[in-house]
C-alpha atoms as a PDB file:
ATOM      1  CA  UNK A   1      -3.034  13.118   5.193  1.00  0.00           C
ATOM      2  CA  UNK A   2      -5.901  12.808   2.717  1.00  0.00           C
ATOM      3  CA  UNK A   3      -9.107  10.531   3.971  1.00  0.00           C
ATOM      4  CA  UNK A   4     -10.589   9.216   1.335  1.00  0.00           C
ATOM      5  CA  UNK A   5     -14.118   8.200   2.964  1.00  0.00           C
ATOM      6  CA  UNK A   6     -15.143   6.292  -0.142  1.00  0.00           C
ATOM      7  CA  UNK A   7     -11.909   4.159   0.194  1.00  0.00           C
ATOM      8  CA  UNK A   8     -12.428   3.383   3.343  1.00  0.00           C
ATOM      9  CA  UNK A   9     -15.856   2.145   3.004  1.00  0.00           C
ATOM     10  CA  UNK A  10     -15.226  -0.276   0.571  1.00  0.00           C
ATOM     11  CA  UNK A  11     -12.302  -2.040   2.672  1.00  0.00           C
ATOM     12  CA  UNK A  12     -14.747  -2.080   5.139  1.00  0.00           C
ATOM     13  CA  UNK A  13     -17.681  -3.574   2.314  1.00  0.00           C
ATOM     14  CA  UNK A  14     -15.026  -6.186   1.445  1.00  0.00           C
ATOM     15  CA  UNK A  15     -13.956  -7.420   5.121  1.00  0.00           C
ATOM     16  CA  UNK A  16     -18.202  -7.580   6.163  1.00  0.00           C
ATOM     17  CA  UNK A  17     -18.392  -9.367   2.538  1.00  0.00           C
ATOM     18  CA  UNK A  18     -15.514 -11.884   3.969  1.00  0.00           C
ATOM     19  CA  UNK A  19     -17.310 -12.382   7.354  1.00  0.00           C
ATOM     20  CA  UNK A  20     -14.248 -10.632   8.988  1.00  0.00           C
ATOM     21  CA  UNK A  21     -15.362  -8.569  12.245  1.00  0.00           C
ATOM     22  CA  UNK A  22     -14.938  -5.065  12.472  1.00  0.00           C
ATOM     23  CA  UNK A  23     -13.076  -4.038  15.325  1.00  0.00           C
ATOM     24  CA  UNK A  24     -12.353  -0.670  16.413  1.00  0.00           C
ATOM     25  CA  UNK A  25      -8.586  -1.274  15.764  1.00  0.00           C
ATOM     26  CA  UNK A  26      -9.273  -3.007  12.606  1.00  0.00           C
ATOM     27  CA  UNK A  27     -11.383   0.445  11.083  1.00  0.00           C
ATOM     28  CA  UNK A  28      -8.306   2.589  12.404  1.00  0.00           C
ATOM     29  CA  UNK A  29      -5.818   0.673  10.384  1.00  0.00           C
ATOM     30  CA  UNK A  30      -8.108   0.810   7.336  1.00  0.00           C
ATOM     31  CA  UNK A  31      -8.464   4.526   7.987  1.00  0.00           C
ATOM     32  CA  UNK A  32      -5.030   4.986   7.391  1.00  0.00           C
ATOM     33  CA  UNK A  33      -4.345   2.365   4.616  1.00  0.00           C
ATOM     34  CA  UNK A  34      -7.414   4.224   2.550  1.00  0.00           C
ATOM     35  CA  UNK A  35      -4.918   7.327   2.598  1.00  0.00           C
ATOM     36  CA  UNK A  36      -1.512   5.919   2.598  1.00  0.00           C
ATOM     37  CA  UNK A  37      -0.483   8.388   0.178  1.00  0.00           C
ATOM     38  CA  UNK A  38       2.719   8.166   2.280  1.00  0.00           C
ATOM     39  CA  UNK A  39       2.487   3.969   1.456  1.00  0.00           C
ATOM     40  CA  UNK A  40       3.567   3.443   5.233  1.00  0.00           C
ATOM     41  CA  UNK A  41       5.213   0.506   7.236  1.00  0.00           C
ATOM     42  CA  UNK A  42       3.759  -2.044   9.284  1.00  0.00           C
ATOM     43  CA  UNK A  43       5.392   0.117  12.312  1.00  0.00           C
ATOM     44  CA  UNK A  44       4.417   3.863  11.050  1.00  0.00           C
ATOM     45  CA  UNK A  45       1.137   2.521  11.373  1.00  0.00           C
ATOM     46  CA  UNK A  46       1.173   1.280  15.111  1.00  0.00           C
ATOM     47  CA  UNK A  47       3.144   4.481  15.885  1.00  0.00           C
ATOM     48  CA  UNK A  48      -0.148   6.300  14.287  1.00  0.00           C
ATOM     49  CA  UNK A  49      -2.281   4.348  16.826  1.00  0.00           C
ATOM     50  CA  UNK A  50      -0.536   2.994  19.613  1.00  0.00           C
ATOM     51  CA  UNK A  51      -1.901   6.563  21.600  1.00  0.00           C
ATOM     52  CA  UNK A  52      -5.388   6.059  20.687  1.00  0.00           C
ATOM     53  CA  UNK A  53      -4.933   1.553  20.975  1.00  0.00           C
ATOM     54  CA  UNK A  54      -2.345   1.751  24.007  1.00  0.00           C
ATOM     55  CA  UNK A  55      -3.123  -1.962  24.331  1.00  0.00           C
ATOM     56  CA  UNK A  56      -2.847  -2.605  20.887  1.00  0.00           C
ATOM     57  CA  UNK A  57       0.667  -4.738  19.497  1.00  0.00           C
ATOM     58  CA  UNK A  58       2.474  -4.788  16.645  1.00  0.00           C
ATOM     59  CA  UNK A  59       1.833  -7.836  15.528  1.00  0.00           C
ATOM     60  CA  UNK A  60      -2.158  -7.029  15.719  1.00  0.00           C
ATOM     61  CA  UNK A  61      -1.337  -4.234  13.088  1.00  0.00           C
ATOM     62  CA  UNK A  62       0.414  -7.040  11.153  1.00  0.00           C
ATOM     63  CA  UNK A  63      -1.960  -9.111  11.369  1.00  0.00           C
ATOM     64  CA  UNK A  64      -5.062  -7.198  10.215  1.00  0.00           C
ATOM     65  CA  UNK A  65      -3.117  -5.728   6.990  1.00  0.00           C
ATOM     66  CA  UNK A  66      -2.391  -9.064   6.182  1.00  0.00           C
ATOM     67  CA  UNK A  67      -5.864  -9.712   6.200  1.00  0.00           C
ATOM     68  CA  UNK A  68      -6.824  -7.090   3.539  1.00  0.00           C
ATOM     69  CA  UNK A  69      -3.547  -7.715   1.373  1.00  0.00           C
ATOM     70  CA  UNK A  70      -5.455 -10.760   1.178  1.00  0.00           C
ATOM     71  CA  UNK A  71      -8.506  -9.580   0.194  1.00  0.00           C
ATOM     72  CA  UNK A  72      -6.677  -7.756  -2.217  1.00  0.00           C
ATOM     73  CA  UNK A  73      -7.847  -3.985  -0.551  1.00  0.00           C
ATOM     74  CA  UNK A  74      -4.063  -3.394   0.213  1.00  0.00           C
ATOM     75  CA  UNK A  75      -0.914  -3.006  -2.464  1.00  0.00           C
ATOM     76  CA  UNK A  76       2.509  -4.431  -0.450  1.00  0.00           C
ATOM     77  CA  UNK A  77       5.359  -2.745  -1.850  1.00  0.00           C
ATOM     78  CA  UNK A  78       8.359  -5.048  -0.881  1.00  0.00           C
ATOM     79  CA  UNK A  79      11.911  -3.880  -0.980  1.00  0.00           C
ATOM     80  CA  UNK A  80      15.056  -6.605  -1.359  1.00  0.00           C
ATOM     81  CA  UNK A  81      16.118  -5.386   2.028  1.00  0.00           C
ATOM     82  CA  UNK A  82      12.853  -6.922   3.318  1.00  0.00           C
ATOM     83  CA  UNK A  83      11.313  -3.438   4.195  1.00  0.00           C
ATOM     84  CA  UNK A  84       7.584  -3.424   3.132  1.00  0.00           C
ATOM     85  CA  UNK A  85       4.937  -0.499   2.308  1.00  0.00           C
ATOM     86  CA  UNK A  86       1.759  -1.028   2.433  1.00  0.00           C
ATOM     87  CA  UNK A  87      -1.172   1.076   0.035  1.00  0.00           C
ATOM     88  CA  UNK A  88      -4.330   0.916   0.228  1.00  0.00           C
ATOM     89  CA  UNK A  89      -5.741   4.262  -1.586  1.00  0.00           C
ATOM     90  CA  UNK A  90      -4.331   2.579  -5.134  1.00  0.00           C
ATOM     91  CA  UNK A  91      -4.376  -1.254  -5.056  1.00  0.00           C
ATOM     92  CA  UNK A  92      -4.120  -1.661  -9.008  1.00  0.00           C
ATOM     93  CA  UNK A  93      -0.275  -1.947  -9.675  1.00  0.00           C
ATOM     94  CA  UNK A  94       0.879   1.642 -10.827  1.00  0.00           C
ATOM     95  CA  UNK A  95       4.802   2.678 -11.291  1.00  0.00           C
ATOM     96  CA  UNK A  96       6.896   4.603  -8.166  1.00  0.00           C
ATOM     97  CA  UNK A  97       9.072   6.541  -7.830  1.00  0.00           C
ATOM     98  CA  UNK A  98      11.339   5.795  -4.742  1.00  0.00           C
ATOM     99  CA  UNK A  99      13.855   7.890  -3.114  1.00  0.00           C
ATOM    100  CA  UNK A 100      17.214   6.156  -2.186  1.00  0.00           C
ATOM    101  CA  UNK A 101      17.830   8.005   0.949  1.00  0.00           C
ATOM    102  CA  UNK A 102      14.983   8.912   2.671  1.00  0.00           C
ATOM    103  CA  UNK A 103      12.737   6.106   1.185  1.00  0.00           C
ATOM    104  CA  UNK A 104       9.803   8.308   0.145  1.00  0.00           C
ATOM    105  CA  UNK A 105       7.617   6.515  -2.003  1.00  0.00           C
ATOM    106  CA  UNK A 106       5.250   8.877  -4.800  1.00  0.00           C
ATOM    107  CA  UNK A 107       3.102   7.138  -6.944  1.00  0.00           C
ATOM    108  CA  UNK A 108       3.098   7.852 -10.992  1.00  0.00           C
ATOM    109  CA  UNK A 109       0.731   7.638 -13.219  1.00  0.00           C
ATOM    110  CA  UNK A 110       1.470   6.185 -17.024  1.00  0.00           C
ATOM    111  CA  UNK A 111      -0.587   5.848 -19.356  1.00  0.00           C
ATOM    112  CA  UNK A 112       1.367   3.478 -21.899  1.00  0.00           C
ATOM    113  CA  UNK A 113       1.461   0.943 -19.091  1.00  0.00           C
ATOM    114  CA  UNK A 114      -1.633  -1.105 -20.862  1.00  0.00           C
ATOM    115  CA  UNK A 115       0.396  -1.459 -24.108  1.00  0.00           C
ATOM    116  CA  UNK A 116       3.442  -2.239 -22.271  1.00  0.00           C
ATOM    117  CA  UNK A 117       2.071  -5.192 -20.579  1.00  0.00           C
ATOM    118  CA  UNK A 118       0.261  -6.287 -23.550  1.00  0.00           C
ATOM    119  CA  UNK A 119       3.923  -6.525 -25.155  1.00  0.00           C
ATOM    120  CA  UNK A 120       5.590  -8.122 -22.526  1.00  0.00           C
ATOM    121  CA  UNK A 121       2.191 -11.078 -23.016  1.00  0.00           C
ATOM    122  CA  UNK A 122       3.378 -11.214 -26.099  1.00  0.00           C
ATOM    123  CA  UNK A 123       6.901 -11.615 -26.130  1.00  0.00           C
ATOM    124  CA  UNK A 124       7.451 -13.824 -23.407  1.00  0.00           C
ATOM    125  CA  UNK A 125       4.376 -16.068 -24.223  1.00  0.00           C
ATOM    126  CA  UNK A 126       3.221 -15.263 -20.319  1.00  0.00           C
ATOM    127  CA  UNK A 127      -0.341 -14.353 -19.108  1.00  0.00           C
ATOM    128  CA  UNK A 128       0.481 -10.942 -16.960  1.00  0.00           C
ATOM    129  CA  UNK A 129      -1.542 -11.202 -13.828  1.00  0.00           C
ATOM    130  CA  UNK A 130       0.490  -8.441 -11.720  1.00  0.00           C
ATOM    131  CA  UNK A 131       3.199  -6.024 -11.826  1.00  0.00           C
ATOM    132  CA  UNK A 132       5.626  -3.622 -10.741  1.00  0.00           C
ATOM    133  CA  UNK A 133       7.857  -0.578 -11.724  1.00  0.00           C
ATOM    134  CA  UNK A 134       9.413   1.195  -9.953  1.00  0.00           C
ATOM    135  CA  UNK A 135      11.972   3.899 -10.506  1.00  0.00           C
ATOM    136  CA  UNK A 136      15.084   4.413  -8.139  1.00  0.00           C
ATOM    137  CA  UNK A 137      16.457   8.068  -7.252  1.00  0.00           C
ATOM    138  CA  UNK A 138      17.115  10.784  -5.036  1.00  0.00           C
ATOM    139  CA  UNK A 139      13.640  12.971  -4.320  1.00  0.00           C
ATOM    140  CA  UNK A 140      14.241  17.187  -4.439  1.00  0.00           C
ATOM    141  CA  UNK A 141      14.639  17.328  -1.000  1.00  0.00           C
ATOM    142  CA  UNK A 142      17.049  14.767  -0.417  1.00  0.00           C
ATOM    143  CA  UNK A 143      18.596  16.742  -4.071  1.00  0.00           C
ATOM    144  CA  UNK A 144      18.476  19.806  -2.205  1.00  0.00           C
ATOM    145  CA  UNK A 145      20.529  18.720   1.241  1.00  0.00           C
END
């Protein structure tokens, strides 16, 4: 898993900034969130910690990524069968690409994405304030089984 140390500090920045304490527990889960190039679950991330936060619950770890989705350090990636992923190494809305088995979740990049909102403003007479795309398919390995 990649740290990004520069990430991490600024989730950090932004929950001092919001008079939020930092806890032990609290800098773990922002730890992982500032590399969640894997864009985990709510309950990868306690499994992560629970060895190292024994006393630590589930609902703590829910609690404490709510608090930066608020803040708007952490992208929630919801799913319709109520599944959520959580990122917080990208929090800018960027395309997916998800896998349909094994629910792997890579981040794209595209370029055109600028023009395509601009278009949709335009169009639909709406101001764009967020968005999502997200592609649906089988990844290699799941390809390859």
């Amino acid at each position: 898993m990649k740290y990004s140390e520069n990430r991490f500090n600024q989730i950090i920045s932004r929950l001092r900034a919001e008079k939020q304490k930092i806890t032990p527990q609290r800098m773990a889960i922002a730890k992982i969130l500032a590399s969640s190039e894997d864009h985990p679950d709510i309950e990868t991330i306690y499994n992560r910690l629970k060895n190292d936060f024994p006393r630590m619950s589930l609902a703590t770890v829910y609690r404490n990524v709510m608090v930066m989705k608020s803040l708007g350090e952490v992208l929630e990636i919801g799913f319709p069968d109520g599944g959520n992923r959580y990122e917080g190494n990208r929090t800018a809305p960027h395309p997916h690409a998800v896998c349909e088995r094994c629910k792997k979740i890579v981040d794209l990049e595209a370029g055109a994405r600028a023009d395509l909102v601009k278009t949709i403003e335009k169009e639909s007479g709406f101001t764009i304030t967020n968005h999502r795309l997200d592609f649906f398919g089988l990844c290699s390995d799941c390809r390859n089984r």
